[in-house]
PDB file of N, CA and C in Angstrom:
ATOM      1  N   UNK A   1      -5.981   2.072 -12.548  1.00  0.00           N
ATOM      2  CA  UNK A   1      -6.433   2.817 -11.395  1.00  0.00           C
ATOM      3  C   UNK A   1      -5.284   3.689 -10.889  1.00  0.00           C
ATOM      4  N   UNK A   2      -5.851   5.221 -11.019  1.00  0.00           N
ATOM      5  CA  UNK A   2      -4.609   5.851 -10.538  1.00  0.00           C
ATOM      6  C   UNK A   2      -4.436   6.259  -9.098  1.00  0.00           C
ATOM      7  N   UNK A   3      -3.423   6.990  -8.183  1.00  0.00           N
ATOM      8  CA  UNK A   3      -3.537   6.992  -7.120  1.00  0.00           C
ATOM      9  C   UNK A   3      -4.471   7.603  -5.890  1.00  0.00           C
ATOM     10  N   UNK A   4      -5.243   8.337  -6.823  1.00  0.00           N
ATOM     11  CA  UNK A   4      -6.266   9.146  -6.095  1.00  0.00           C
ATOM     12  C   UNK A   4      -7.471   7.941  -6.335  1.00  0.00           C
ATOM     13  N   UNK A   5      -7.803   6.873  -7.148  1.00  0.00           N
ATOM     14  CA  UNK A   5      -8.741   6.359  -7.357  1.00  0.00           C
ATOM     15  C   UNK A   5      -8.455   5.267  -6.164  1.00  0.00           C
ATOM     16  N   UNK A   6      -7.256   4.747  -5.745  1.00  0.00           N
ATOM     17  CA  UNK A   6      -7.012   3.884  -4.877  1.00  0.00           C
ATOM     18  C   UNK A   6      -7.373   4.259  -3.366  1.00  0.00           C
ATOM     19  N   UNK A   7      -6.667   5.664  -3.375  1.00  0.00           N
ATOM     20  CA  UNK A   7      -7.067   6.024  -2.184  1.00  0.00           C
ATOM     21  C   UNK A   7      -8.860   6.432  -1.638  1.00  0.00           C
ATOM     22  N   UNK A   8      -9.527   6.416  -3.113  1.00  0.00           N
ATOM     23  CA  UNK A   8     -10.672   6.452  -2.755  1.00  0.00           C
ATOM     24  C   UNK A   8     -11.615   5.447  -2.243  1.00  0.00           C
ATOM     25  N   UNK A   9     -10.867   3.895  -2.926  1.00  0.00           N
ATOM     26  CA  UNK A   9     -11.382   2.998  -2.967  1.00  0.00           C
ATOM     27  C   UNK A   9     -11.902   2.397  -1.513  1.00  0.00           C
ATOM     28  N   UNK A  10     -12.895   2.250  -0.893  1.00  0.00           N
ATOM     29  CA  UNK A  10     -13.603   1.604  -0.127  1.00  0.00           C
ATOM     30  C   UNK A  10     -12.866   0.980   0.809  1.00  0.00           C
ATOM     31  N   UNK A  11     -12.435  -0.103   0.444  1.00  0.00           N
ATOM     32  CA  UNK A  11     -11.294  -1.478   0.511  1.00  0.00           C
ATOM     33  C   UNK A  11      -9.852  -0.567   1.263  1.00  0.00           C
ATOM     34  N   UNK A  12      -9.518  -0.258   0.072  1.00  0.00           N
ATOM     35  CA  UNK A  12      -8.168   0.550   0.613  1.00  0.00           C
ATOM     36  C   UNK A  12      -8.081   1.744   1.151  1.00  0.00           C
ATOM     37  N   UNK A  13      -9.446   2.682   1.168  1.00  0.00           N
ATOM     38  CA  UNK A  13      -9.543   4.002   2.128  1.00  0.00           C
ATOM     39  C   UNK A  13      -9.055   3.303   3.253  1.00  0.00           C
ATOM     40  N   UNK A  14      -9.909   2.255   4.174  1.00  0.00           N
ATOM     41  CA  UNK A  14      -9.170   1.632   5.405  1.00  0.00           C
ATOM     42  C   UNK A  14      -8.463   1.719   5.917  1.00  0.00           C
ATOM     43  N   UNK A  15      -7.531   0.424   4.747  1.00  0.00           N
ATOM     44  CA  UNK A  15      -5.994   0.459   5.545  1.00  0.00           C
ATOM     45  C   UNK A  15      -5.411   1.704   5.647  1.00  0.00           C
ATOM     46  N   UNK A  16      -5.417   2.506   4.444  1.00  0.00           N
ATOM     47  CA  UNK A  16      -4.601   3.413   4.303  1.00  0.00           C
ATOM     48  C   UNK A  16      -5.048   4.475   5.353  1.00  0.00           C
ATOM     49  N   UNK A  17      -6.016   4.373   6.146  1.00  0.00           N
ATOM     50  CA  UNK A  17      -6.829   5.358   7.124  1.00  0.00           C
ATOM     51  C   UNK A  17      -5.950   4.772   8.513  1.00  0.00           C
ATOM     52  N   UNK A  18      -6.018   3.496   8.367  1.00  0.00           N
ATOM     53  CA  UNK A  18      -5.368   3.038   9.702  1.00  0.00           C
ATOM     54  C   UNK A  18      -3.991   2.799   9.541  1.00  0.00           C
ATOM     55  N   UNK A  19      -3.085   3.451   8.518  1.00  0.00           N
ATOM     56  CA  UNK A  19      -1.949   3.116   8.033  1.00  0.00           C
ATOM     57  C   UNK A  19      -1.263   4.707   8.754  1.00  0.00           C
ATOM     58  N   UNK A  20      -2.303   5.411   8.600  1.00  0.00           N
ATOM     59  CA  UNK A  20      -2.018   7.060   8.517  1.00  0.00           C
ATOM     60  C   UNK A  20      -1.486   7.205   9.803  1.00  0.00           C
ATOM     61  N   UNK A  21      -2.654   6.557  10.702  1.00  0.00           N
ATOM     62  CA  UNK A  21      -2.202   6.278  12.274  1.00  0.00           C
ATOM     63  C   UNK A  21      -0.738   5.462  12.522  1.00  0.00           C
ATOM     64  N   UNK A  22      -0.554   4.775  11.792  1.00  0.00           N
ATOM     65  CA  UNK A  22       0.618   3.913  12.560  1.00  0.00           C
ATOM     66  C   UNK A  22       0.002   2.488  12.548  1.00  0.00           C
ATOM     67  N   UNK A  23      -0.765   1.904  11.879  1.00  0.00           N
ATOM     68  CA  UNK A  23      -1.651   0.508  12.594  1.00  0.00           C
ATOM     69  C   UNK A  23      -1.745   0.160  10.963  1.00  0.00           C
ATOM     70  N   UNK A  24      -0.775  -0.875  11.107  1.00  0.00           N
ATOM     71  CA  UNK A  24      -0.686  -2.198   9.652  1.00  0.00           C
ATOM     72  C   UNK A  24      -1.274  -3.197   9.714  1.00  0.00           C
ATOM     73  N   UNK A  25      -2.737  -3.253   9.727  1.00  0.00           N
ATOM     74  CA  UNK A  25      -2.865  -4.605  10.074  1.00  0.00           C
ATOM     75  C   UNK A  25      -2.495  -6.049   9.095  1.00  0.00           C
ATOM     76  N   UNK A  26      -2.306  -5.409   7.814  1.00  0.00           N
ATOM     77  CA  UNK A  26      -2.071  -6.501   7.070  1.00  0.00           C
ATOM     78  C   UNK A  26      -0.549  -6.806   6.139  1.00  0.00           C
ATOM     79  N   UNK A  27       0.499  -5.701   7.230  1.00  0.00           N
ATOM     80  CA  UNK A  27       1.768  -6.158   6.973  1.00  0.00           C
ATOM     81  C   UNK A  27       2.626  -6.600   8.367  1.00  0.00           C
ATOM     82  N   UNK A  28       3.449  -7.259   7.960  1.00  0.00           N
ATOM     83  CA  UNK A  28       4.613  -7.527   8.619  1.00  0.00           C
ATOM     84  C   UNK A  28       5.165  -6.832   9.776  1.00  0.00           C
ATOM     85  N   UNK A  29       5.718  -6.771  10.955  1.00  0.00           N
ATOM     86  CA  UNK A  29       6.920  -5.048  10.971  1.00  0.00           C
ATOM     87  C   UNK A  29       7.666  -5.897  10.636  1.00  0.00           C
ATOM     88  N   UNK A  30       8.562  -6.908  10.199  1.00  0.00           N
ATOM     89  CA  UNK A  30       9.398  -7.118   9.636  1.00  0.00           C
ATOM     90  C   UNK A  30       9.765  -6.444   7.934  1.00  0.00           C
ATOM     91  N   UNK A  31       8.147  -6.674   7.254  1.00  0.00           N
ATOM     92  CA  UNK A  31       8.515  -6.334   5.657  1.00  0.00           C
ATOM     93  C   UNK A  31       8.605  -4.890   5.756  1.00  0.00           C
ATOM     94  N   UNK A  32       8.172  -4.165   6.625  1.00  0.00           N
ATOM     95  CA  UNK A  32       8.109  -2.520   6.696  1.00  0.00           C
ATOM     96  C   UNK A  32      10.101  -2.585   6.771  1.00  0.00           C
ATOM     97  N   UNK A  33      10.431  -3.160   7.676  1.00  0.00           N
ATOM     98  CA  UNK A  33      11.754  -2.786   8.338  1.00  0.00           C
ATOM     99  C   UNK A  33      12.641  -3.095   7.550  1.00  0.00           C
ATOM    100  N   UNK A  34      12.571  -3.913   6.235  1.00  0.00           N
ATOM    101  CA  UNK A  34      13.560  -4.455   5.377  1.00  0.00           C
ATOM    102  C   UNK A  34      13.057  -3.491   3.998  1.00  0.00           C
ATOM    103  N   UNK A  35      11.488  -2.943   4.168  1.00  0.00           N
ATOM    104  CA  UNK A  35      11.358  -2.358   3.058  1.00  0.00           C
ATOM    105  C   UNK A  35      12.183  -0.927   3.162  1.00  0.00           C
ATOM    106  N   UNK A  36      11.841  -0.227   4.565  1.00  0.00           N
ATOM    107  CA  UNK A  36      12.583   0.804   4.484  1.00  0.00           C
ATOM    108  C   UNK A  36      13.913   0.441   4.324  1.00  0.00           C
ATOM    109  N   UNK A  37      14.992  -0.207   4.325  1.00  0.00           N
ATOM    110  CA  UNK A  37      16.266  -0.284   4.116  1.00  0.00           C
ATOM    111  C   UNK A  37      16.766  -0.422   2.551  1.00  0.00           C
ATOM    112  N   UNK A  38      15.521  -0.661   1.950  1.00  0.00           N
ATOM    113  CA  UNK A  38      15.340  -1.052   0.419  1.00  0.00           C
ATOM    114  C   UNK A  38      14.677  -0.191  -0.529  1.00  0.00           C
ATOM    115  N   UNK A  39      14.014   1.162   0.138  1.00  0.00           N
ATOM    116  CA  UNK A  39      13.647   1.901  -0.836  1.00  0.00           C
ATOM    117  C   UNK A  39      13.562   2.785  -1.399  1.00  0.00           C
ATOM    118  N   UNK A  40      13.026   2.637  -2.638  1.00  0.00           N
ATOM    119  CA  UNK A  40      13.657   3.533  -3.822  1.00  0.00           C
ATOM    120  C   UNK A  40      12.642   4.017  -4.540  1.00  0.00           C
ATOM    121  N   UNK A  41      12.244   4.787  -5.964  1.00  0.00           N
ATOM    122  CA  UNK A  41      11.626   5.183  -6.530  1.00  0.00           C
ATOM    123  C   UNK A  41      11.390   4.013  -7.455  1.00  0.00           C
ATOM    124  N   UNK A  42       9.921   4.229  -7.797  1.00  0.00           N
ATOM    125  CA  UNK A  42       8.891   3.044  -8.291  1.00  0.00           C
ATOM    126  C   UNK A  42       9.561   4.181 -10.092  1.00  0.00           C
ATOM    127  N   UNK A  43       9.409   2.917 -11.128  1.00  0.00           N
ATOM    128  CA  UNK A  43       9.721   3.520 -12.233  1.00  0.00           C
ATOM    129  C   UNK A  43       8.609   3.523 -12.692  1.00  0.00           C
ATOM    130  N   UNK A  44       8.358   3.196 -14.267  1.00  0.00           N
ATOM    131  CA  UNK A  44       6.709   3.536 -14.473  1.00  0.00           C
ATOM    132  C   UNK A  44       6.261   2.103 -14.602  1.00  0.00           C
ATOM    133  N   UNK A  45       7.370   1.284 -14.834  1.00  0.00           N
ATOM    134  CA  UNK A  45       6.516  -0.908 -15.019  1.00  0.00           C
ATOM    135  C   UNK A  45       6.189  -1.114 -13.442  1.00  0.00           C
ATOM    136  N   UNK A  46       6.870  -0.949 -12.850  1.00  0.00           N
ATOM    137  CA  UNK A  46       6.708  -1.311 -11.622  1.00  0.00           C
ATOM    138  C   UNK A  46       5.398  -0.513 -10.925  1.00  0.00           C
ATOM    139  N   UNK A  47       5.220   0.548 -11.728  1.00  0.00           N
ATOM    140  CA  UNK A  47       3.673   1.483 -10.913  1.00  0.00           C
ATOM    141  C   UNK A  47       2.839   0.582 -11.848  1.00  0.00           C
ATOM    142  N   UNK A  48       2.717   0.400 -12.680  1.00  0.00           N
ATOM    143  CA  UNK A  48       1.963  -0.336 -13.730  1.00  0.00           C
ATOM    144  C   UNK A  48       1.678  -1.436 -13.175  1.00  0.00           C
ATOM    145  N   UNK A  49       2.426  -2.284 -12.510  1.00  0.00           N
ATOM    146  CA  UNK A  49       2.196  -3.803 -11.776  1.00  0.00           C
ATOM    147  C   UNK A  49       2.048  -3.685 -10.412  1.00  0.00           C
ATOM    148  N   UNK A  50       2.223  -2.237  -9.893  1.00  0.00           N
ATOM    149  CA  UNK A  50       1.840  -2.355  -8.378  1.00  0.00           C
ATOM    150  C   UNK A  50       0.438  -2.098  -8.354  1.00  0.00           C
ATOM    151  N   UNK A  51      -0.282  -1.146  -9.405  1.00  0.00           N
ATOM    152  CA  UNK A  51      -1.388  -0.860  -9.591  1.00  0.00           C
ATOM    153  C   UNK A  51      -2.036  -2.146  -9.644  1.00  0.00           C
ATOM    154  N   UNK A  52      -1.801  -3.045 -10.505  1.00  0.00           N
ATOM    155  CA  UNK A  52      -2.885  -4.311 -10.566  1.00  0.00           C
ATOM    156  C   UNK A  52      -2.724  -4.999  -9.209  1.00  0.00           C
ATOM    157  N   UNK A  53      -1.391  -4.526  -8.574  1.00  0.00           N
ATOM    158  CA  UNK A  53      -1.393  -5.605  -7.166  1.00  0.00           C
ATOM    159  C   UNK A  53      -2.360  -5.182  -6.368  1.00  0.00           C
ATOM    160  N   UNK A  54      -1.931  -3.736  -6.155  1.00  0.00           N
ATOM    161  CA  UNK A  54      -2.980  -3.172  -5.234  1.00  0.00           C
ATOM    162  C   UNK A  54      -4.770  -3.108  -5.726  1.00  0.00           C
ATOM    163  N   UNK A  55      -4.513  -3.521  -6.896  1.00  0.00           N
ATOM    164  CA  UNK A  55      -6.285  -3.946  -7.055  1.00  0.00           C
ATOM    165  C   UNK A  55      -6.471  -5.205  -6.894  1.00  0.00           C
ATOM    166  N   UNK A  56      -5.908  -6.098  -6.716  1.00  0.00           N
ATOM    167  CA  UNK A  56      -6.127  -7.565  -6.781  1.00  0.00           C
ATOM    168  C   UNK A  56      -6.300  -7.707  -4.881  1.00  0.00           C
ATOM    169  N   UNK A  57      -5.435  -6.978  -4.155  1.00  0.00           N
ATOM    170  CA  UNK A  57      -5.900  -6.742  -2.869  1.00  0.00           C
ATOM    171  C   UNK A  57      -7.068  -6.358  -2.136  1.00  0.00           C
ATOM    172  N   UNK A  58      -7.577  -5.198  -2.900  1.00  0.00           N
ATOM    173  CA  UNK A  58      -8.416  -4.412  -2.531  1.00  0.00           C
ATOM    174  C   UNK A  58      -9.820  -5.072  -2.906  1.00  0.00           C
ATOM    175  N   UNK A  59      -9.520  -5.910  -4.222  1.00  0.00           N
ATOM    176  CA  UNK A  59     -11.090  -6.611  -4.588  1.00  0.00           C
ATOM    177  C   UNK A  59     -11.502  -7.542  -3.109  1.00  0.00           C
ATOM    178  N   UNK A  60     -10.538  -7.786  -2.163  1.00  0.00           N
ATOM    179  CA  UNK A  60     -10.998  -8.229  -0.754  1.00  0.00           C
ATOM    180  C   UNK A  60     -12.169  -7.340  -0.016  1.00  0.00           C
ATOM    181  N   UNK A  61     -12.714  -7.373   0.756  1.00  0.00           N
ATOM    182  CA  UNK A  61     -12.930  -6.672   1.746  1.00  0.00           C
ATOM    183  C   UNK A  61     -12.030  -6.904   3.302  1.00  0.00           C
ATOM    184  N   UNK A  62     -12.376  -8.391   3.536  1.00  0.00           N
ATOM    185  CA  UNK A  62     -12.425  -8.630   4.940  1.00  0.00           C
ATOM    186  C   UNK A  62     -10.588  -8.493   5.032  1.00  0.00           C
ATOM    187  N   UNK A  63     -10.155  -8.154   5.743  1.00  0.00           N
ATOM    188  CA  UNK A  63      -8.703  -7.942   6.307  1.00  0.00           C
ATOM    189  C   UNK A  63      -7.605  -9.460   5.876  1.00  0.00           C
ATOM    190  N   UNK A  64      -8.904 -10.483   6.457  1.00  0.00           N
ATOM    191  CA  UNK A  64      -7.973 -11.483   6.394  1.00  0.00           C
ATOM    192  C   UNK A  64      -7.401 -12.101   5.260  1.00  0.00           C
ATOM    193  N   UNK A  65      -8.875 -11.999   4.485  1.00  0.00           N
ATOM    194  CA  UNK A  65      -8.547 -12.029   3.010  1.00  0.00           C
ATOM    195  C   UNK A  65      -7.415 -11.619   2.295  1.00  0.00           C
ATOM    196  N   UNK A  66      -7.815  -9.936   2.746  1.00  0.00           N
ATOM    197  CA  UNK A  66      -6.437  -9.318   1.907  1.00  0.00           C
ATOM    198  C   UNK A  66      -5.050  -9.629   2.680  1.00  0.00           C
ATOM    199  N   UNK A  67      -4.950 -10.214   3.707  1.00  0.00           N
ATOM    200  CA  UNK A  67      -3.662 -10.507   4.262  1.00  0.00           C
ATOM    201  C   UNK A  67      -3.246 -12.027   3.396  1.00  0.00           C
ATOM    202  N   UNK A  68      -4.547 -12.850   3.197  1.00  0.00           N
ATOM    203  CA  UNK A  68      -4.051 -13.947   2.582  1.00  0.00           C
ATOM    204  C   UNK A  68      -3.301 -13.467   1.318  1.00  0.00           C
ATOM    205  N   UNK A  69      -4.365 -12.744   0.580  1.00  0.00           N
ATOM    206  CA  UNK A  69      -3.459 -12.441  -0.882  1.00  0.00           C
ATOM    207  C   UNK A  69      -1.899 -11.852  -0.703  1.00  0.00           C
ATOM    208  N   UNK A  70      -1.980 -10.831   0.375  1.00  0.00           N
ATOM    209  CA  UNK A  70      -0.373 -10.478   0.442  1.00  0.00           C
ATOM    210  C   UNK A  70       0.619 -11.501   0.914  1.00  0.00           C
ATOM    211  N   UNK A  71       0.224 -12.255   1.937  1.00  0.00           N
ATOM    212  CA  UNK A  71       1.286 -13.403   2.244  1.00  0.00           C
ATOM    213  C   UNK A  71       1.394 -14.528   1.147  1.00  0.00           C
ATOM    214  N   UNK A  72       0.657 -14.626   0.053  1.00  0.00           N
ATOM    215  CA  UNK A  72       0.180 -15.574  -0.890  1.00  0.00           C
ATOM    216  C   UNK A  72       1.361 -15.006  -2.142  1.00  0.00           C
ATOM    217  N   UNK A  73       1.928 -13.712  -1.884  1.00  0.00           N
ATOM    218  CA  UNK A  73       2.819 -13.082  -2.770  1.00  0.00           C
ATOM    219  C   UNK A  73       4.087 -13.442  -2.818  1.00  0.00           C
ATOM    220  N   UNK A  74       4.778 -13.072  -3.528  1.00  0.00           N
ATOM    221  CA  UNK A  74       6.152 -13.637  -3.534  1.00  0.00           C
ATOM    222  C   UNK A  74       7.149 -12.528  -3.336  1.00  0.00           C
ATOM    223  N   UNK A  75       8.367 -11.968  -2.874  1.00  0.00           N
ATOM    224  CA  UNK A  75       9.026 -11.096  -2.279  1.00  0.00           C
ATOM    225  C   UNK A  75       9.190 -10.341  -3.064  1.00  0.00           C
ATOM    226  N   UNK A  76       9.243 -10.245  -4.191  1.00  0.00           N
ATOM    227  CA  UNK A  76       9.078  -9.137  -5.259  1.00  0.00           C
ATOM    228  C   UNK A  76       8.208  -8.046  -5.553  1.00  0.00           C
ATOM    229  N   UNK A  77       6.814  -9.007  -5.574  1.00  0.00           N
ATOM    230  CA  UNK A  77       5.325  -8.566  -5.251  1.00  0.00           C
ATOM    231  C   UNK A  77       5.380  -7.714  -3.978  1.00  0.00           C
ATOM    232  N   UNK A  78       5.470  -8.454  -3.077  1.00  0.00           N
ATOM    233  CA  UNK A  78       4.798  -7.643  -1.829  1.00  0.00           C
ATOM    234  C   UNK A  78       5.521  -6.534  -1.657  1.00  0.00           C
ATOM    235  N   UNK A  79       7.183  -6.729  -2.103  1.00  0.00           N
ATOM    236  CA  UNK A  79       7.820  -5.393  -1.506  1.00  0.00           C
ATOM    237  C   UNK A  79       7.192  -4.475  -2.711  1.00  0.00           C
ATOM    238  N   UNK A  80       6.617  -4.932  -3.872  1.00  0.00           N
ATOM    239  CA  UNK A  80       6.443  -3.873  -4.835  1.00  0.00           C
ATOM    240  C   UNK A  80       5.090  -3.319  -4.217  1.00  0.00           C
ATOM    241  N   UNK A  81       3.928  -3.929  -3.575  1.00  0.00           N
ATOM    242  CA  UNK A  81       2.706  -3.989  -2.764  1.00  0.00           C
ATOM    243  C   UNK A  81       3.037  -2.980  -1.891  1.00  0.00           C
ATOM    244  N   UNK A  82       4.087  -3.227  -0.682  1.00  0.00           N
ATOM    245  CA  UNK A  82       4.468  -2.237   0.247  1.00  0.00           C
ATOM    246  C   UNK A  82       4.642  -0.785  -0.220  1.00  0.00           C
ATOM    247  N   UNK A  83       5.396  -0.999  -1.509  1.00  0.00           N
ATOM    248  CA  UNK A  83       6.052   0.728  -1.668  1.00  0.00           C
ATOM    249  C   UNK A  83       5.178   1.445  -2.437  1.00  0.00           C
ATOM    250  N   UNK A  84       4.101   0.866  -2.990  1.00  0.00           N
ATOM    251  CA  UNK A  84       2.860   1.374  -3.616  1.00  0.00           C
ATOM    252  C   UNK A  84       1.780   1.939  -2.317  1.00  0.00           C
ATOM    253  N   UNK A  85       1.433   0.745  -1.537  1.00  0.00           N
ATOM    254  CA  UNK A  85       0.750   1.144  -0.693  1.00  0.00           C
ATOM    255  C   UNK A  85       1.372   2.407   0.267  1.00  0.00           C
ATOM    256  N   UNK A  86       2.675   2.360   0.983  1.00  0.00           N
ATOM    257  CA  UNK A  86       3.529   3.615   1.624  1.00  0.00           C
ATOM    258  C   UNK A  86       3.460   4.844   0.868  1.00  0.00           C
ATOM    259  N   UNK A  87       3.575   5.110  -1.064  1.00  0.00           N
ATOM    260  CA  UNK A  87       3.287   6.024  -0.961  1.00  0.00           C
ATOM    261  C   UNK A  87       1.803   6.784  -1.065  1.00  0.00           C
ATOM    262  N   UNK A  88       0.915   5.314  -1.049  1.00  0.00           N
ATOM    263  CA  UNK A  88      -0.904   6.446  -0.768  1.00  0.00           C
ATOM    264  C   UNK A  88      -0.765   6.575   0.475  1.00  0.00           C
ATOM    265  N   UNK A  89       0.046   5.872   1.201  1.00  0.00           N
ATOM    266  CA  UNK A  89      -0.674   6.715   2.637  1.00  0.00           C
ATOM    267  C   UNK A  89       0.133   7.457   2.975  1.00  0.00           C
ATOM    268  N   UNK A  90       1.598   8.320   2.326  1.00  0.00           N
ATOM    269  CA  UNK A  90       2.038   9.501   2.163  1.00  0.00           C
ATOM    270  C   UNK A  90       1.910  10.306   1.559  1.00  0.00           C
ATOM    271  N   UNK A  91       0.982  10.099   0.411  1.00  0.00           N
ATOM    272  CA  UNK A  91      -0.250  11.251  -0.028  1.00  0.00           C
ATOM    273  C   UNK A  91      -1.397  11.588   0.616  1.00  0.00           C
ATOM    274  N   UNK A  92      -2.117  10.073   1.065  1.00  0.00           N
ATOM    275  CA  UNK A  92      -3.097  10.933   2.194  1.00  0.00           C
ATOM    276  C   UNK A  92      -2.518  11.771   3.322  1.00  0.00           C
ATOM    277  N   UNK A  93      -1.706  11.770   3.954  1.00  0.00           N
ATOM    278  CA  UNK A  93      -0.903  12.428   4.966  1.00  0.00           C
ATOM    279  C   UNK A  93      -0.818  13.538   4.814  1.00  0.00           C
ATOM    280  N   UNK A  94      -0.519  14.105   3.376  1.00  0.00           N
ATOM    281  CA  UNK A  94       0.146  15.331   2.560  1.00  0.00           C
ATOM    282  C   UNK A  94      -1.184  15.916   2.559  1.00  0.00           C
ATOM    283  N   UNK A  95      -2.461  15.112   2.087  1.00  0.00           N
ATOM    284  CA  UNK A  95      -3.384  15.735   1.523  1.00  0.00           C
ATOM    285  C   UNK A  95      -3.853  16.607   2.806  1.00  0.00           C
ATOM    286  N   UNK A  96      -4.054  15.478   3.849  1.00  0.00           N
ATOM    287  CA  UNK A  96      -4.925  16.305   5.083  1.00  0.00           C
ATOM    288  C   UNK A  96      -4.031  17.065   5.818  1.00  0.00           C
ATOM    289  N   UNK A  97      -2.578  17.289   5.437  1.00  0.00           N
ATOM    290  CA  UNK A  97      -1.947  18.082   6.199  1.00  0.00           C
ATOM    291  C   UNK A  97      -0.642  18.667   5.186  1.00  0.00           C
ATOM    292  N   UNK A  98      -1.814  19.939   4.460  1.00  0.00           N
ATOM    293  CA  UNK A  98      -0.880  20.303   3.495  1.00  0.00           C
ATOM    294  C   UNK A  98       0.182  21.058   3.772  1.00  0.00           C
ATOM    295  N   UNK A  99       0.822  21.632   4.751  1.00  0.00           N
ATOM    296  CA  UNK A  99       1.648  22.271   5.094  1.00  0.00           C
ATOM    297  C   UNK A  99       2.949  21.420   6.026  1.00  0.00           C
ATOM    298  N   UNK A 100       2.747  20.079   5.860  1.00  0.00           N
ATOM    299  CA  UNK A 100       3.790  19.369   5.402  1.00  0.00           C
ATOM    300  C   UNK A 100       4.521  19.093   4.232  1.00  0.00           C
ATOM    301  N   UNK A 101       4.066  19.882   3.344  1.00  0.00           N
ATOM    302  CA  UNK A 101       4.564  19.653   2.235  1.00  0.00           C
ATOM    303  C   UNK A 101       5.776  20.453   1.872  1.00  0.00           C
TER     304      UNK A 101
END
């Protein structure tokens, strides 16, 4: 699933809709605040395994669900979860406001 298919996805249009705003409901501000101090460019294994993360999330619907699966992750995962998910919702951002670009 590539990144336009994620952002289309049902499940993850959502968050990433309420992500756009400022409103995480299913992270941390802690993992945001250690992720930004930590990040870097995704290579291509790591897009490869964030992709299945972020589908193994998204097969949730209900919020809580998908919060279980992310807290159910291990610190590797989720920060790889975080920097996948940060950059769809800095493509949706881009998309609806192309002259940020």
């Amino acid at each position: 699933m590539n990144n336009l298919a994620q952002r289309k996805n049902p499940s993850m249009n959502s968050l990433i809709e309420m992500a756009t705003r400022g409103h995480y409901p299913i992270l941390e501000s802690a993992w945001i605040n250690t992720h930004q101090d930590q990040a870097k460019k995704l290579t291509e294994a790591e897009k490869k395994r964030a992709q299945k993360i972020l589908k193994r999330v998204s097969e949730h619907r209900s919020l809580e669900r998908q919060k279980t699966v992310i807290f159910s992750m291990n610190d590797q995962e989720r920060n790889l979860f975080i920097s996948a998910f940060l950059n769809l919702v800095e493509g949706r951002i881009l998309d609806e406001n192309p002259t940020l670009h």
